[in-house]
C-alpha atoms as a PDB file:
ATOM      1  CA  UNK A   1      16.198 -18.176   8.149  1.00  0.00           C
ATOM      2  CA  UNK A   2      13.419 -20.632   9.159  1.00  0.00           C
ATOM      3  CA  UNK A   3      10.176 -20.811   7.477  1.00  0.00           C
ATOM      4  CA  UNK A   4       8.546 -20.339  10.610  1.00  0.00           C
ATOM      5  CA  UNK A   5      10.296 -16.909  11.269  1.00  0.00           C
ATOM      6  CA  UNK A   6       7.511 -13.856  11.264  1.00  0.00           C
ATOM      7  CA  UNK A   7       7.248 -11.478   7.674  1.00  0.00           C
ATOM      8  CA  UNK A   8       7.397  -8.080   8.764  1.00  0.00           C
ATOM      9  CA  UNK A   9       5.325  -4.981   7.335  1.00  0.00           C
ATOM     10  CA  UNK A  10       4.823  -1.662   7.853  1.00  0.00           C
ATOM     11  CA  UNK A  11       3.434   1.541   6.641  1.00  0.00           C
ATOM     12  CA  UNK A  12       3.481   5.361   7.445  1.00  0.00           C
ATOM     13  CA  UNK A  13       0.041   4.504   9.258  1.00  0.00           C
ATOM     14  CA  UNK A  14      -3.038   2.471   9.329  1.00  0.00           C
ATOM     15  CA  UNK A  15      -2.742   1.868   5.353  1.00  0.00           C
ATOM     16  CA  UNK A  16      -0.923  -1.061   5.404  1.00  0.00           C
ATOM     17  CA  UNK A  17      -3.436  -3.578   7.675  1.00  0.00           C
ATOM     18  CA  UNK A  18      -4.780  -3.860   4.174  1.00  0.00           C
ATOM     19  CA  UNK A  19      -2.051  -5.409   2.847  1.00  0.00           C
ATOM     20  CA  UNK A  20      -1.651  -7.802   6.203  1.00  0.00           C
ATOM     21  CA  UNK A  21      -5.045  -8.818   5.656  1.00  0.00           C
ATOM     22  CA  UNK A  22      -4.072 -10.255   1.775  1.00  0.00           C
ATOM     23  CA  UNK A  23      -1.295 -11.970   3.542  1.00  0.00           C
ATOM     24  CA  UNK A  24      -3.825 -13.959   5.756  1.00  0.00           C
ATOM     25  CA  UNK A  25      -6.344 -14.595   3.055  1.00  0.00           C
ATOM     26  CA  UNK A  26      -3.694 -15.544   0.696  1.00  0.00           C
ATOM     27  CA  UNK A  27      -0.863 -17.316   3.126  1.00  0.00           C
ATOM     28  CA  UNK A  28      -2.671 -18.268   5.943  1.00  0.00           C
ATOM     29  CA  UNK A  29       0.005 -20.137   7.718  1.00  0.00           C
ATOM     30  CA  UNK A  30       2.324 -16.755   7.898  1.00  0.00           C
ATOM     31  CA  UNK A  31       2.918 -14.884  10.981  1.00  0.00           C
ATOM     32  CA  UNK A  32       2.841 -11.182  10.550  1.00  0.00           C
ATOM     33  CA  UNK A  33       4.248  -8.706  12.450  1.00  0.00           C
ATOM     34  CA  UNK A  34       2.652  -5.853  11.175  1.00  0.00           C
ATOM     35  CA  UNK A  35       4.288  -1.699  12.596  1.00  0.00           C
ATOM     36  CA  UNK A  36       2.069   1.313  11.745  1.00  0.00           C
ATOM     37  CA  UNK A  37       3.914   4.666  12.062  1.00  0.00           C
ATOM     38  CA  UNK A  38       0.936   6.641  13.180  1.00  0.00           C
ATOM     39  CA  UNK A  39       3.086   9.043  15.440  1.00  0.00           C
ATOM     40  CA  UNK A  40       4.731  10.540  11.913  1.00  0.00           C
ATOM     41  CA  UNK A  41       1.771  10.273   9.254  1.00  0.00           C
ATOM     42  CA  UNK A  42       1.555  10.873   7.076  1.00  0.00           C
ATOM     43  CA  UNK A  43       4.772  10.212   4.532  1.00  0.00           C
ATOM     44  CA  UNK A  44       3.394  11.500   1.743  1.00  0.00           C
ATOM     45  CA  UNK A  45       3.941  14.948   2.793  1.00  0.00           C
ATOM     46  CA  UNK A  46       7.196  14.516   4.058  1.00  0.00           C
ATOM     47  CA  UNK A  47      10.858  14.951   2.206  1.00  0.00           C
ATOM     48  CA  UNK A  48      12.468  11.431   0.896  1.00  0.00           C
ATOM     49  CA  UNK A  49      15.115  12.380   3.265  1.00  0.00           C
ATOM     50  CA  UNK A  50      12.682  11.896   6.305  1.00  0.00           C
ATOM     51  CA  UNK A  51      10.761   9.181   5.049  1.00  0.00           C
ATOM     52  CA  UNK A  52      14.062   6.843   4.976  1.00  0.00           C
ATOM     53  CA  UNK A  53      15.334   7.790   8.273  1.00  0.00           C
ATOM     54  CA  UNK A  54      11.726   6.463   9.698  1.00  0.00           C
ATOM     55  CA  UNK A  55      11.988   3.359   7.275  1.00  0.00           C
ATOM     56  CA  UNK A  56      15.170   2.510   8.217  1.00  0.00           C
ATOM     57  CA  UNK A  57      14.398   2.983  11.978  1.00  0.00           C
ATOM     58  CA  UNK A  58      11.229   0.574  11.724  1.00  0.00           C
ATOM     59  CA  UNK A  59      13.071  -1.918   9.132  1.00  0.00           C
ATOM     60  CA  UNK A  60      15.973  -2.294  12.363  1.00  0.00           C
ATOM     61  CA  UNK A  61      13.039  -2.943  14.645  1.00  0.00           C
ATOM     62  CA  UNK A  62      12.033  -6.077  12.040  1.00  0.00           C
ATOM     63  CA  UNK A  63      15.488  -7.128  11.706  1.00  0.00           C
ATOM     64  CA  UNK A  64      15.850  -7.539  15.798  1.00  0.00           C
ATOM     65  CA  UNK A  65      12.411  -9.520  15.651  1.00  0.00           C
ATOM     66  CA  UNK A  66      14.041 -11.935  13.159  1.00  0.00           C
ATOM     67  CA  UNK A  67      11.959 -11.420  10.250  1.00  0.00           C
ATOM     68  CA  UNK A  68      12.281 -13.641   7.358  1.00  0.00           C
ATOM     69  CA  UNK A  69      11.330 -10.809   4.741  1.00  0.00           C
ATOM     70  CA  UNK A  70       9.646  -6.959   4.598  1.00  0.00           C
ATOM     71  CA  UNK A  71       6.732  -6.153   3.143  1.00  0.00           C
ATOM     72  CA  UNK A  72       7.098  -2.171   2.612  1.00  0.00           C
ATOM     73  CA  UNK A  73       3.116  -1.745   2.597  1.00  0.00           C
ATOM     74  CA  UNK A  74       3.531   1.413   1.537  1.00  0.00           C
ATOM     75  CA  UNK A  75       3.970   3.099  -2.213  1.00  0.00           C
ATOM     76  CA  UNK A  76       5.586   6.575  -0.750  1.00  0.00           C
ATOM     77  CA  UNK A  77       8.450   4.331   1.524  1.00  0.00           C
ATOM     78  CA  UNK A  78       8.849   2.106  -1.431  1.00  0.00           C
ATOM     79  CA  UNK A  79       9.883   5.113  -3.002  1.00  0.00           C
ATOM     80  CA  UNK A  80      11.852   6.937  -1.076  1.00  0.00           C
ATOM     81  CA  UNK A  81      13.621   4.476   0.893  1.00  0.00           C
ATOM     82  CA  UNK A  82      13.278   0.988  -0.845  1.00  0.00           C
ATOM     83  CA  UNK A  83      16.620   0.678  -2.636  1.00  0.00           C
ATOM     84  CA  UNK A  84      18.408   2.564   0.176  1.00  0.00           C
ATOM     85  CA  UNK A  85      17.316  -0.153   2.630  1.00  0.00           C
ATOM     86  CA  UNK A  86      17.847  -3.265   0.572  1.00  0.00           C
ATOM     87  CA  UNK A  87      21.679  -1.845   0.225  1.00  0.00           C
ATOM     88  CA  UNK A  88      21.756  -2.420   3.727  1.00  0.00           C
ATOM     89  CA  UNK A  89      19.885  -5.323   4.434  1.00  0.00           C
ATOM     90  CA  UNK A  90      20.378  -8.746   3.582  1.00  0.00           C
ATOM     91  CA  UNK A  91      16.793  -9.689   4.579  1.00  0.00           C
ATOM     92  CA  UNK A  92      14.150  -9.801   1.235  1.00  0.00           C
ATOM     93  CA  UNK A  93      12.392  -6.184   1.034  1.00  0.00           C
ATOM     94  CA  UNK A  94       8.946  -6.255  -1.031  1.00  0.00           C
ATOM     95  CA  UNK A  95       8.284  -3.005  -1.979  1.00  0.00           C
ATOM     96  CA  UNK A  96       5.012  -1.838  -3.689  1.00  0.00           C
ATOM     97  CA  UNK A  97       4.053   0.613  -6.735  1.00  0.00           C
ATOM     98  CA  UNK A  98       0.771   1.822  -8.266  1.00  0.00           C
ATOM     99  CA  UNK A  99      -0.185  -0.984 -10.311  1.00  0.00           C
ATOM    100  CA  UNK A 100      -0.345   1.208 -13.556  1.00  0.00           C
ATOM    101  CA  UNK A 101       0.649  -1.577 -15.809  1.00  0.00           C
ATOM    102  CA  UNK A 102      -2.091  -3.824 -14.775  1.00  0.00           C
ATOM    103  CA  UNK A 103      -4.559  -0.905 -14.932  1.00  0.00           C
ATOM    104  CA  UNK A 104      -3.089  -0.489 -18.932  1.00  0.00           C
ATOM    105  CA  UNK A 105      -2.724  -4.174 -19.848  1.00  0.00           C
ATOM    106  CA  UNK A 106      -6.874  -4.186 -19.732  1.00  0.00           C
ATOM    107  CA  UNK A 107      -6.857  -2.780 -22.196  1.00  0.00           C
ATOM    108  CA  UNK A 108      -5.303  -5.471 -24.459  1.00  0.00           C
ATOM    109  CA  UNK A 109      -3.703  -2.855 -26.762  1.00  0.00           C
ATOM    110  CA  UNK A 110      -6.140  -0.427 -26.733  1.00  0.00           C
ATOM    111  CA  UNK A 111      -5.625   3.102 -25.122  1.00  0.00           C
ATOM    112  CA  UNK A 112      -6.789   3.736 -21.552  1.00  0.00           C
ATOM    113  CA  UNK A 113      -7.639   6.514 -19.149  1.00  0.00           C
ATOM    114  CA  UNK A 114      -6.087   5.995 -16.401  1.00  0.00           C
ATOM    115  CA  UNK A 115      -6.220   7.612 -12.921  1.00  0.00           C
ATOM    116  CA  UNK A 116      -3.427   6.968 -10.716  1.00  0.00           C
ATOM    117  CA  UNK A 117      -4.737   8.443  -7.094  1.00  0.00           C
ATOM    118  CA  UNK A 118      -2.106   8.267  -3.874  1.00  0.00           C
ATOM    119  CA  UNK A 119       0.194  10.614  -2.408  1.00  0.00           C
ATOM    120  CA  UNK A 120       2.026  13.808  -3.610  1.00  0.00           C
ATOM    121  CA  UNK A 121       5.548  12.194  -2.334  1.00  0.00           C
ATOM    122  CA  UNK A 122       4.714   9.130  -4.378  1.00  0.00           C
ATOM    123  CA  UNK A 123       4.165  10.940  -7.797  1.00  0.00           C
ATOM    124  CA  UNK A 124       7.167  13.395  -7.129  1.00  0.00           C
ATOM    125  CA  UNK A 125       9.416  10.634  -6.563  1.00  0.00           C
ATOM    126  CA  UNK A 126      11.415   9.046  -9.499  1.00  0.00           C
ATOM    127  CA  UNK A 127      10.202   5.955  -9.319  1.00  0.00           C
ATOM    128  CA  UNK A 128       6.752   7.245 -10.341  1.00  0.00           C
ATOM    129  CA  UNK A 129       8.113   8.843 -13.167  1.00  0.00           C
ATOM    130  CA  UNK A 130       9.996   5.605 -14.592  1.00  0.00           C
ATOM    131  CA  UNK A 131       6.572   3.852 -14.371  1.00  0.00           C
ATOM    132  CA  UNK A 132       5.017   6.510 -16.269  1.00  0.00           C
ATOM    133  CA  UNK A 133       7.235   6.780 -19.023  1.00  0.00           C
ATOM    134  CA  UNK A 134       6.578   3.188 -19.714  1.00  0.00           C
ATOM    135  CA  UNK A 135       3.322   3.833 -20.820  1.00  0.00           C
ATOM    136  CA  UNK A 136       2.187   7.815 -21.012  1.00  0.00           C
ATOM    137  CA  UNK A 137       2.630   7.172 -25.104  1.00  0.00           C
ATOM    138  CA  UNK A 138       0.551   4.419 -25.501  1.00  0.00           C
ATOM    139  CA  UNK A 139      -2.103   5.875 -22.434  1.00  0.00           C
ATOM    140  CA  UNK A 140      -3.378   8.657 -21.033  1.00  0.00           C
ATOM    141  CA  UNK A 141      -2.280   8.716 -17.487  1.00  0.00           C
ATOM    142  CA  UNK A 142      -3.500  11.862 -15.004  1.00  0.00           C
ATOM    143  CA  UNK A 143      -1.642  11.139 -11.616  1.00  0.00           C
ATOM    144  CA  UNK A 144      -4.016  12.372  -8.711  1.00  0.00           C
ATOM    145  CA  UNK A 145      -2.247  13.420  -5.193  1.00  0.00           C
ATOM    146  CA  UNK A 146      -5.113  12.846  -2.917  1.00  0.00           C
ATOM    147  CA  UNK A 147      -3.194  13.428   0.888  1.00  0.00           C
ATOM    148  CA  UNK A 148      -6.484  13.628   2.833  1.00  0.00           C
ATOM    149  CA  UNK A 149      -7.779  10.183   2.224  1.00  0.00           C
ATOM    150  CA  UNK A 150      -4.745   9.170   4.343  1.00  0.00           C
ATOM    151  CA  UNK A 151      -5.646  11.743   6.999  1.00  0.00           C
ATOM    152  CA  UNK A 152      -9.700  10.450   7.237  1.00  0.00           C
ATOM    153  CA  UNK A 153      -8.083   6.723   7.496  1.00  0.00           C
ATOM    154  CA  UNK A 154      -5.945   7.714  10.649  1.00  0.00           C
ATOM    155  CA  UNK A 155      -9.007  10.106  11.764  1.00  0.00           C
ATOM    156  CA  UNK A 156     -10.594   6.904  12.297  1.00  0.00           C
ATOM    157  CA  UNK A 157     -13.447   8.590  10.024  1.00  0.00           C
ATOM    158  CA  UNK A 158     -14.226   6.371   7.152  1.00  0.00           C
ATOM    159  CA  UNK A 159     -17.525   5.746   8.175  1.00  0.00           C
ATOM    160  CA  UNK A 160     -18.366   8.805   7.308  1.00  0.00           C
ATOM    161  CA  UNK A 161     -19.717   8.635   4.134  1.00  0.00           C
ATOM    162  CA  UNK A 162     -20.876  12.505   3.818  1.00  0.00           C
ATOM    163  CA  UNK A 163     -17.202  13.217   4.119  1.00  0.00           C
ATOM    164  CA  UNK A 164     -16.270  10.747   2.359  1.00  0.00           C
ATOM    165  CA  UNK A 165     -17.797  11.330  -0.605  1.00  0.00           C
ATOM    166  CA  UNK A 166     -17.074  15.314  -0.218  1.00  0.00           C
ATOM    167  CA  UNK A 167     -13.721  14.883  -0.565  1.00  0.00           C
ATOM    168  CA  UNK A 168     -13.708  12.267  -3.873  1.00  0.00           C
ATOM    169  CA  UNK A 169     -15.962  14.256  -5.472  1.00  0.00           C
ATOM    170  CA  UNK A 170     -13.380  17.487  -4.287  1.00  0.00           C
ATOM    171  CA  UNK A 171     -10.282  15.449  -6.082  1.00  0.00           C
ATOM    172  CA  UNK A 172     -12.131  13.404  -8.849  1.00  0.00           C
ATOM    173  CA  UNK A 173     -14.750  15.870 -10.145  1.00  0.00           C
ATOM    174  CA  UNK A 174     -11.859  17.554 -12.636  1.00  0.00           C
ATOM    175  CA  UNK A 175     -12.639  14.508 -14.838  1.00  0.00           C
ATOM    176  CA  UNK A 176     -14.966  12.999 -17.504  1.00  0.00           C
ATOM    177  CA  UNK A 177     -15.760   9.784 -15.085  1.00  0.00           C
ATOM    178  CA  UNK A 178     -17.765   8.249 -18.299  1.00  0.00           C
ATOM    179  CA  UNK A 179     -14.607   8.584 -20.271  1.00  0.00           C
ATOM    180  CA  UNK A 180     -12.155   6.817 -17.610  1.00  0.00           C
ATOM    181  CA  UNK A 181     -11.367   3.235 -17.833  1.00  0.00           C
ATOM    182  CA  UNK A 182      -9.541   2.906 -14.478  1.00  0.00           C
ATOM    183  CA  UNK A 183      -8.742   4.020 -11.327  1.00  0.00           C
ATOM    184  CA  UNK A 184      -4.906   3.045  -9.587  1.00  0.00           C
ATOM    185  CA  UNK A 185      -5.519   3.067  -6.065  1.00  0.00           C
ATOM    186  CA  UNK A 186      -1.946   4.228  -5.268  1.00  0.00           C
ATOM    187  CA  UNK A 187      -1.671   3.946  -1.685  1.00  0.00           C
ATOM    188  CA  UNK A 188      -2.531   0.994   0.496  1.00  0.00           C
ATOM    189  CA  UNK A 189      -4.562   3.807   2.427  1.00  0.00           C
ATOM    190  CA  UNK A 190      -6.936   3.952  -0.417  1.00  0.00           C
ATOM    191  CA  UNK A 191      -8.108   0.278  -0.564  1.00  0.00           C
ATOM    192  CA  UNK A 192     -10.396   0.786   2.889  1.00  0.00           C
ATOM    193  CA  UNK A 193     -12.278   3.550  -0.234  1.00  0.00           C
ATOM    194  CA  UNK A 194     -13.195   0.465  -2.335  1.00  0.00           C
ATOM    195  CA  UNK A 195     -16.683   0.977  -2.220  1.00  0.00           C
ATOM    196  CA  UNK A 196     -16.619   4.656  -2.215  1.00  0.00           C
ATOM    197  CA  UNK A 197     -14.911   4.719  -5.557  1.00  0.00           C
ATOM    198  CA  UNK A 198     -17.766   1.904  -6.597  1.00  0.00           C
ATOM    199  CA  UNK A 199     -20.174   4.500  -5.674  1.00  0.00           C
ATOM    200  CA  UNK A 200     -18.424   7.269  -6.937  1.00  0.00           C
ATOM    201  CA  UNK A 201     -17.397   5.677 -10.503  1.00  0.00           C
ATOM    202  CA  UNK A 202     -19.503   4.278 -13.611  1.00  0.00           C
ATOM    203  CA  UNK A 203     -19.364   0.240 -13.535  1.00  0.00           C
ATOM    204  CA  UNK A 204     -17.615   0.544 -16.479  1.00  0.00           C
ATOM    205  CA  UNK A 205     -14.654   1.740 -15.195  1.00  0.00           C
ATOM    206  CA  UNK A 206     -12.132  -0.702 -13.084  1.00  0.00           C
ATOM    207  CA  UNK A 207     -10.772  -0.131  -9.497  1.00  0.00           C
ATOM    208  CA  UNK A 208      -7.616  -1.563  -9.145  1.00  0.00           C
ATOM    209  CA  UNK A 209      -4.847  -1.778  -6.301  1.00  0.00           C
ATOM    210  CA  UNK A 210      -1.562  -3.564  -5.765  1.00  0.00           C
ATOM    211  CA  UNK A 211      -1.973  -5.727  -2.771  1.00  0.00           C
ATOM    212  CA  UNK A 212      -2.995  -8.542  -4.477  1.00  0.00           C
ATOM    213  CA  UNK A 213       0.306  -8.547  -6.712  1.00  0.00           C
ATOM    214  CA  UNK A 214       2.584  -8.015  -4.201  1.00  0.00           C
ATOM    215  CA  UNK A 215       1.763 -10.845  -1.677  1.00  0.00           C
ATOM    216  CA  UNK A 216       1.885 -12.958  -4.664  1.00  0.00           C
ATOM    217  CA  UNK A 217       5.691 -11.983  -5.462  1.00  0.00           C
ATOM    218  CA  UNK A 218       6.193 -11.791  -1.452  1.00  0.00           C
ATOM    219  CA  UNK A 219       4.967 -15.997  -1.992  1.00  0.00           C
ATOM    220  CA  UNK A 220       7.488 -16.388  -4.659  1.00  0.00           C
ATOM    221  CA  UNK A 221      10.280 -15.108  -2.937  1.00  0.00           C
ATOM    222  CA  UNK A 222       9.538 -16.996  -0.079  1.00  0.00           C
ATOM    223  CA  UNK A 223       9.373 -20.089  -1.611  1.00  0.00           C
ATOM    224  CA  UNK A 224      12.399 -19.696  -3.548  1.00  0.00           C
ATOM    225  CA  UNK A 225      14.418 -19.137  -0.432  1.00  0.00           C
ATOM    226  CA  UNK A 226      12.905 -22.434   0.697  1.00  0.00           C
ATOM    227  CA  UNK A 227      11.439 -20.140   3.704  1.00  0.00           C
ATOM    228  CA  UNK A 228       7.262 -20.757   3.217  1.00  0.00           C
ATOM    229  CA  UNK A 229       5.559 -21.584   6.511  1.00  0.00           C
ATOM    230  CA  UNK A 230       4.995 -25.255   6.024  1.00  0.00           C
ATOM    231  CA  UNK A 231       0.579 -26.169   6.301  1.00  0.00           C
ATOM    232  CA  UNK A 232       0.724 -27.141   9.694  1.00  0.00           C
ATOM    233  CA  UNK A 233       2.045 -23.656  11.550  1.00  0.00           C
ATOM    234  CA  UNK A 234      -0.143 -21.317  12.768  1.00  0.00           C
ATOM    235  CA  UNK A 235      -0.509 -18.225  11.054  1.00  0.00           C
ATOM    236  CA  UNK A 236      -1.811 -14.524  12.614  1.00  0.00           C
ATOM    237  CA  UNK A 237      -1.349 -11.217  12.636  1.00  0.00           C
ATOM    238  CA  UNK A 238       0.609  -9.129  15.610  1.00  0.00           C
ATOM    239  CA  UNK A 239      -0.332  -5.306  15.430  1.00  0.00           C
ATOM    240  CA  UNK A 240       2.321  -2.899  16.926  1.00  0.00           C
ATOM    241  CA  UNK A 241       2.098   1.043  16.097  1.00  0.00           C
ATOM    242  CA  UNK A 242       4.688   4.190  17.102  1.00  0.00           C
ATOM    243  CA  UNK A 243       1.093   6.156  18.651  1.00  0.00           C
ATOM    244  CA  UNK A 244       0.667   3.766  21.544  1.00  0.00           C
ATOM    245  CA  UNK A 245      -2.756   5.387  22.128  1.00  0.00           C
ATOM    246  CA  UNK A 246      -5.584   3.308  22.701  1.00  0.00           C
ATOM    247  CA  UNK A 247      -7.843   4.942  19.887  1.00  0.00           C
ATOM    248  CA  UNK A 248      -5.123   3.731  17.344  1.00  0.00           C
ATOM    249  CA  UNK A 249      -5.280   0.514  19.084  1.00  0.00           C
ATOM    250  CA  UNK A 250      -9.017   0.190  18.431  1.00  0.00           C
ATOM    251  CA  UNK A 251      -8.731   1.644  15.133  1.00  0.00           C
ATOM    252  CA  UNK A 252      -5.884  -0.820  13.805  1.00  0.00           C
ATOM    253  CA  UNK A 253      -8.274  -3.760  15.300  1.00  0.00           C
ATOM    254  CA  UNK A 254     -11.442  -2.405  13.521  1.00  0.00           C
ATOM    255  CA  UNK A 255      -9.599  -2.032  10.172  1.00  0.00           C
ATOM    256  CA  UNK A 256      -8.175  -5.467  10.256  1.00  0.00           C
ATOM    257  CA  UNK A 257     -11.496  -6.966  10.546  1.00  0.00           C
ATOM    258  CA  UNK A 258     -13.402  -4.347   8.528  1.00  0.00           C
END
């Protein structure tokens, strides 16, 4: 595959332009072809079953493109459909997960409180529950399903901070905040809340997400299949999306540049 070939990433929706924007700041000489399946968000309320027939249908898309590798920029395809497509494909498949073990490695050997917020499909799945079970005897983990911060992200209503807030303080209220060293932001969806969770946490406790770690393995990969775009090509990022409406247009714009 050549090294100027396009990575390709999707998500059930608008979630994953976060992760396309770490690609840029990170590899800025990548293309990105980045496919947002609007039309059937969310995933996280949906069975595995469906969730892999859309993955596979969008991964076929990438493969006709000529992708060089597949960022699944999303925690709830990751689990559902991940291993299933890298049967099939011979193309590199990133997939993510809630980045528990960085969230309990802060705490050099001493027991955290972790909260691990993204989407009920995501802590159902198996996967989830092999990442716990790494760590739920050393920490105390409390997994969080929060399905409408997905919804307010395709809603195109993130500015709205009333709302916002409402609904973190409607999930995250169960808790002692004071006694909670971290919160897992478990769904690419989630990292547009950065600031909300700033406001809505004590500055003692850490807000973490898994972007950062995955387009750092997506740059090892790539370079040990010889396949990194070399300094001089032109990186960028193409935005495609199954709801071929103009407000998802707009809205996939404004969120790449938020």
């Amino acid at each position: 595959m050549a090294s100027t070939a396009p990575i390709g990433v999707f998500d059930s929706g608008l979630g994953g332009i976060s992760v396309a924007r770490e690609i840029r700041r990170d590899m800025p000489n990548e293309q990105v072809l980045y496919f947002g399946d609007s039309a059937n968000a969310p995933y996280g309320t949906k069975t595995p079953e469906q969730v892999r027939e859309l993955s596979f249908a969008i991964v076929d898309r990438f493969v006709k493109q000529g992708v060089k590798a597949i960022v699944i920029a999303c925690n709830t395809a990751t689990s559902a459909a991940a291993d299933a497509l890298r049967d099939v494909y011979d193309v590199p498949i990133i997939g993510m997960e809630p980045a528990l073990k960085l969230a309990c490695d802060r705490g050099q050997g001493h027991r955290q409180r972790v909260i691990v917020a993204a989407t009920p499909l995501t802590l159902r799945e198996r996967k989830f529950a092999v990442l716990m079970d790494r760590f739920k005897s050393d920490h105390t983990i409390f997994p969080d399903p929060c399905p409408d911060l997905v919804e307010i992200v395709e809603q195109g209503r993130l500015d709205d901070h009333d709302l916002v807030m409402r609904t973190l303080h409607g999930y995250f209220d169960q808790y002692d905040l004071s006694t909670i060293d971290s919160v897992v932001l478990g769904c690419t969806h989630f990292v547009f809340y950065r600031d909300y969770f700033r406001e809505l946490l004590p500055d003692s406790a850490a807000i973490i997400d898994g972007n950062p770690g995955t387009v750092r393995h997506l740059r090892v990969v790539l370079e040990s299949l010889g396949t990194l775009a070399p300094d001089h090509a032109i990186g960028g990022i193409e935005l495609a999306n199954s709801d071929t409406s103009e407000r998802i247009a707009e809205l996939a714009d404004a969120l790449l540049h938020r």
